[in-house]
Protein backbone atom coordinates (compact mmCIF):
# COMPACT_ATOMS: atom_id res chain seq x y z
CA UNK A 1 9.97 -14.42 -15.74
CA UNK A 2 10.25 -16.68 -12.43
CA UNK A 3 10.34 -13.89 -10.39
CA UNK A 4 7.62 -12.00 -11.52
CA UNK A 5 5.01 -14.61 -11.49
CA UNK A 6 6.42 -15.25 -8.12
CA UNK A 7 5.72 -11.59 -7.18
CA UNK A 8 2.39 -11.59 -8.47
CA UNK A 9 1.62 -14.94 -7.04
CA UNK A 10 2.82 -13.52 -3.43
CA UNK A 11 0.57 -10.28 -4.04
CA UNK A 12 -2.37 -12.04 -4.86
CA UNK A 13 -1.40 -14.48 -1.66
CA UNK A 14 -1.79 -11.98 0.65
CA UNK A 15 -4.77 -10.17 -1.01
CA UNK A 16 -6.48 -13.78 -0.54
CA UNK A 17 -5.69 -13.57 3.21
CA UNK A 18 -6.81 -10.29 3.91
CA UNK A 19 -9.74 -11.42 2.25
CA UNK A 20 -10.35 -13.75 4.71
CA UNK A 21 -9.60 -11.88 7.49
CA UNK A 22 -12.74 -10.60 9.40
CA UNK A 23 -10.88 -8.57 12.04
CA UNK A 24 -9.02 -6.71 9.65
CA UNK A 25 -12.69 -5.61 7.56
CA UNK A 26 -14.09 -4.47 10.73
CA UNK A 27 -11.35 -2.36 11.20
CA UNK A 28 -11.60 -1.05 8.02
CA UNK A 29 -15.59 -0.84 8.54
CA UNK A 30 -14.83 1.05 11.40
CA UNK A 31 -12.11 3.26 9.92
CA UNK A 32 -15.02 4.38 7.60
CA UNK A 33 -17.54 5.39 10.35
CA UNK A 34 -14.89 7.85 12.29
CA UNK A 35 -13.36 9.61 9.10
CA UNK A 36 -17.48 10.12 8.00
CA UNK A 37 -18.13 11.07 11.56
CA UNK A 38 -15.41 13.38 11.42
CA UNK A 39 -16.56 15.14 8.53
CA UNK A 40 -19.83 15.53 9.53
CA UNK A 41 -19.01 17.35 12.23
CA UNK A 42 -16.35 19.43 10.43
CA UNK A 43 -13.58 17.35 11.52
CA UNK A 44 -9.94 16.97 9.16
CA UNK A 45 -8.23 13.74 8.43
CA UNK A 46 -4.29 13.87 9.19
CA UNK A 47 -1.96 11.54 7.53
CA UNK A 48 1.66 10.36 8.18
CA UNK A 49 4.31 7.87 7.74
CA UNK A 50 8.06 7.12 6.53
CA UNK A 51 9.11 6.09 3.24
CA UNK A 52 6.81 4.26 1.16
CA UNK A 53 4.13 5.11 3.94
CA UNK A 54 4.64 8.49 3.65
CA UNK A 55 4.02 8.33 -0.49
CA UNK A 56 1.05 6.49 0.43
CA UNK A 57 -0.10 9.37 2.95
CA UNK A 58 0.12 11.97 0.58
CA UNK A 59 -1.70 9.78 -1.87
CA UNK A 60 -4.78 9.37 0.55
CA UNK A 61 -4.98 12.67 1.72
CA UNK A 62 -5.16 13.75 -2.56
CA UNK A 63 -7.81 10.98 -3.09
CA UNK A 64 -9.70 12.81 -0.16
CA UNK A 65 -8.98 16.61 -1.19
CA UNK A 66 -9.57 15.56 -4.55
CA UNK A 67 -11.42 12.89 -5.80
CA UNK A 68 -11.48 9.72 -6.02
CA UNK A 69 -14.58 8.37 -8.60
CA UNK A 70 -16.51 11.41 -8.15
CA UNK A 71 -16.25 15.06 -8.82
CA UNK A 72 -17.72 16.43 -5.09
CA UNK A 73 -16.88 19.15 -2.50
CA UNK A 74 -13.50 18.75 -1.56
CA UNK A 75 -13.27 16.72 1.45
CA UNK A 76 -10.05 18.29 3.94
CA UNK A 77 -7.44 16.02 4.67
CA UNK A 78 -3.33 16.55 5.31
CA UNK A 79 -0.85 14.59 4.95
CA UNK A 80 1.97 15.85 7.68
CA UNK A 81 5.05 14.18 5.72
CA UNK A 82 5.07 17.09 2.48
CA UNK A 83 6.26 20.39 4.09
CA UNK A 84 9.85 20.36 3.76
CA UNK A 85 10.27 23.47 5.33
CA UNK A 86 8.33 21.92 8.98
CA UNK A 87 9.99 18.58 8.47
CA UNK A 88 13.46 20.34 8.46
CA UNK A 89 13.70 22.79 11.35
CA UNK A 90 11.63 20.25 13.38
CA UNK A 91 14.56 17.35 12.63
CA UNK A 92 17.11 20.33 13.82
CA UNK A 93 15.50 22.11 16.53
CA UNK A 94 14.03 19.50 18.11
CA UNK A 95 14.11 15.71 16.73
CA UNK A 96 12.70 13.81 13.35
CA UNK A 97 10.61 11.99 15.96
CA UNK A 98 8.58 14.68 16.65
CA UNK A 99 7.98 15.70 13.19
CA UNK A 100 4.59 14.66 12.90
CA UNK A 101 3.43 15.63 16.55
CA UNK A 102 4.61 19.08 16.33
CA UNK A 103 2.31 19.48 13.37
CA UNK A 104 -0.94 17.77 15.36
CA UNK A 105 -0.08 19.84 18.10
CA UNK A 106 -0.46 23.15 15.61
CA UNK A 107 -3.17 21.73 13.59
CA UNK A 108 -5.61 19.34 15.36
CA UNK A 109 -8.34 19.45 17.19
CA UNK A 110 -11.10 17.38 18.93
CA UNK A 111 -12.94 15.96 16.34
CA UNK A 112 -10.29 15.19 13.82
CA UNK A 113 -8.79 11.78 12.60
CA UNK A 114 -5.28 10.65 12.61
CA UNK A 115 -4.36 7.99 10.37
CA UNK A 116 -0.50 6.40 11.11
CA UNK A 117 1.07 4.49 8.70
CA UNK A 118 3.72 1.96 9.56
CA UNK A 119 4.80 -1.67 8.18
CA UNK A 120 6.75 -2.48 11.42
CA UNK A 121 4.76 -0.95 13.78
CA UNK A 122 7.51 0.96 15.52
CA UNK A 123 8.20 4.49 13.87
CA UNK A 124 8.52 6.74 16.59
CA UNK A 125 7.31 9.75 14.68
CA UNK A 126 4.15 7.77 14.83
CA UNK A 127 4.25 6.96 18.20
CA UNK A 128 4.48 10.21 19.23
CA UNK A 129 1.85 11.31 17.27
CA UNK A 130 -0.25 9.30 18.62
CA UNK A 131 0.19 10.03 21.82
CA UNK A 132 0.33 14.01 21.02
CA UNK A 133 -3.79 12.63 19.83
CA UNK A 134 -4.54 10.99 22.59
CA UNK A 135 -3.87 14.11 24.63
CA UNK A 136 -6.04 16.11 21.87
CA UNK A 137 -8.82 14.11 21.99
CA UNK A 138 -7.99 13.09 18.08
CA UNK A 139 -9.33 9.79 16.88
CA UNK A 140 -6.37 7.61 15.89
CA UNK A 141 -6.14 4.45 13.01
CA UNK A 142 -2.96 2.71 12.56
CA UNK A 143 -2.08 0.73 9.48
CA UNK A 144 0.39 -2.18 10.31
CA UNK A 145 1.61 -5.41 9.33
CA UNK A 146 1.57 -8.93 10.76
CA UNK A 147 4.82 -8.47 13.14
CA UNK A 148 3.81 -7.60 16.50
CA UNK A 149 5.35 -3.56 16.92
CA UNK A 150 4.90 -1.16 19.15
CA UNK A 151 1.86 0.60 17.84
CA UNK A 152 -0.34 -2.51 17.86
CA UNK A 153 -1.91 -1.65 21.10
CA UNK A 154 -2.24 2.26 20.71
CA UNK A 155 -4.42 3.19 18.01
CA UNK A 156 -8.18 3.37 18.60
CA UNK A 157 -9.01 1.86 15.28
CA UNK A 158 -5.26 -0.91 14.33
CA UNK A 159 -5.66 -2.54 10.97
CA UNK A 160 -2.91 -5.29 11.14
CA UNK A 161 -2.62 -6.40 7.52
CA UNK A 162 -1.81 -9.98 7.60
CA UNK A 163 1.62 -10.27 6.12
CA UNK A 164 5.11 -9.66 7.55
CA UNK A 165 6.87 -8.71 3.70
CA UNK A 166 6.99 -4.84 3.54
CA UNK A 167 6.32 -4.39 -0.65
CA UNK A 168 2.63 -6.76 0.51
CA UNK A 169 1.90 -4.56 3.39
CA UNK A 170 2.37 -1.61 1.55
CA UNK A 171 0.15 -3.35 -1.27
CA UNK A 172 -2.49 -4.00 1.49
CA UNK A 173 -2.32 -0.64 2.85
CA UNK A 174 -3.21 0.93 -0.22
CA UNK A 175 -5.87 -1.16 -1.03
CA UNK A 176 -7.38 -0.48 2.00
CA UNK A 177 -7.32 2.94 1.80
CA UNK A 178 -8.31 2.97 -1.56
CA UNK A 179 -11.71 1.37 -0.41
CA UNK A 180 -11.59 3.67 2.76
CA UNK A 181 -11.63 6.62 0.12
CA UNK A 182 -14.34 5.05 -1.72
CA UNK A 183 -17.14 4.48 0.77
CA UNK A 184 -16.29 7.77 2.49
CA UNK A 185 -16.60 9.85 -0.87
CA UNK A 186 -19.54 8.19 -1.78
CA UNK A 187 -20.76 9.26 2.00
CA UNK A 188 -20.05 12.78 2.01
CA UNK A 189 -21.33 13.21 -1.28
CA UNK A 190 -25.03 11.75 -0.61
CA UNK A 191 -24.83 8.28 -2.77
């Protein structure tokens, strides 16, 4: 029993900080305004990450395609971590690391949104996604944790979730982009 009061203790611990933490809601603020930018301009979100990040990109980009409260026009989003096939004969032919910027570099364009998902900060898949955006002209947002990493500085939009315990961030994350999903549905659909 110790240990999961302890959990939930921790949990709601960090939920209190992020509360708190106005840096970290104007990211998310902002994160809002470019993904409803994008769409109103006919723009697609892109998703990726490793892991537990990459279960929580393909569960954003469904909230999106989807719905989330409301039953509305499908809004298009992809998350670049499902297609076996692509992941696959990227890893062989070329490298794992380029997994997700070989698919930007098929699939993007000006106008679009990348969203990178990465407790440490330092997956080089997402690092060179990013920088495959930057040379598209594709908006980028980076979800992070506390630990300073790699992608801190590279992101247009960085919300740096303020704990360094992975199963917290990852709590965060989705949280975050659970609200993300929220305002931007309720956006596109007129309410």
């Amino acid at each position: 029993m110790d240990i999961i009061k302890k959990r939930i203790e921790e949990s709601i611990a960090s939920k209190q900080a992020l509360l708190n933490d106005t840096e970290v809601l104007d990211s998310v603020k902002a994160t809002c305004d470019a993904i409803i930018d994008s769409y109103k301009n006919s723009g697609c979100i892109f998703f990726a990450g490793n892991g537990g990040s990459a279960a929580d990109a393909q569960h954003l980009a469904a909230e999106l395609v989807v719905r989330f409260y409301l039953n509305r026009k499908g809004l298009a989003a992809h998350a670049l971590t499902v297609d076996t096939s692509i992941l696959t004969a990227c890893s062989n032919d070329f490298s794992f690391d380029d997994v997700f910027a070989r698919q930007l570099e098929a699939n993007a364009k000006l106008g679009d949104v990348f969203v990178g998902i990465s407790t440490s900060g330092n997956s080089e898949n997402v690092i060179r996604a990013v920088r495959k955006c930057n040379e598209l002209g594709v908006k980028t947002i980076i979800f992070t944790g506390a630990k300073n990493g790699k992608l801190d500085d590279m992101g247009d939009i960085v919300i740096k979730v303020p704990s360094e315990d992975t199963p917290r961030i990852q709590e965060m994350h989705i949280l975050l982009g659970h609200i993300i999903c929220e305002i931007v549905e309720k956006e596109m659909a007129g309410i």
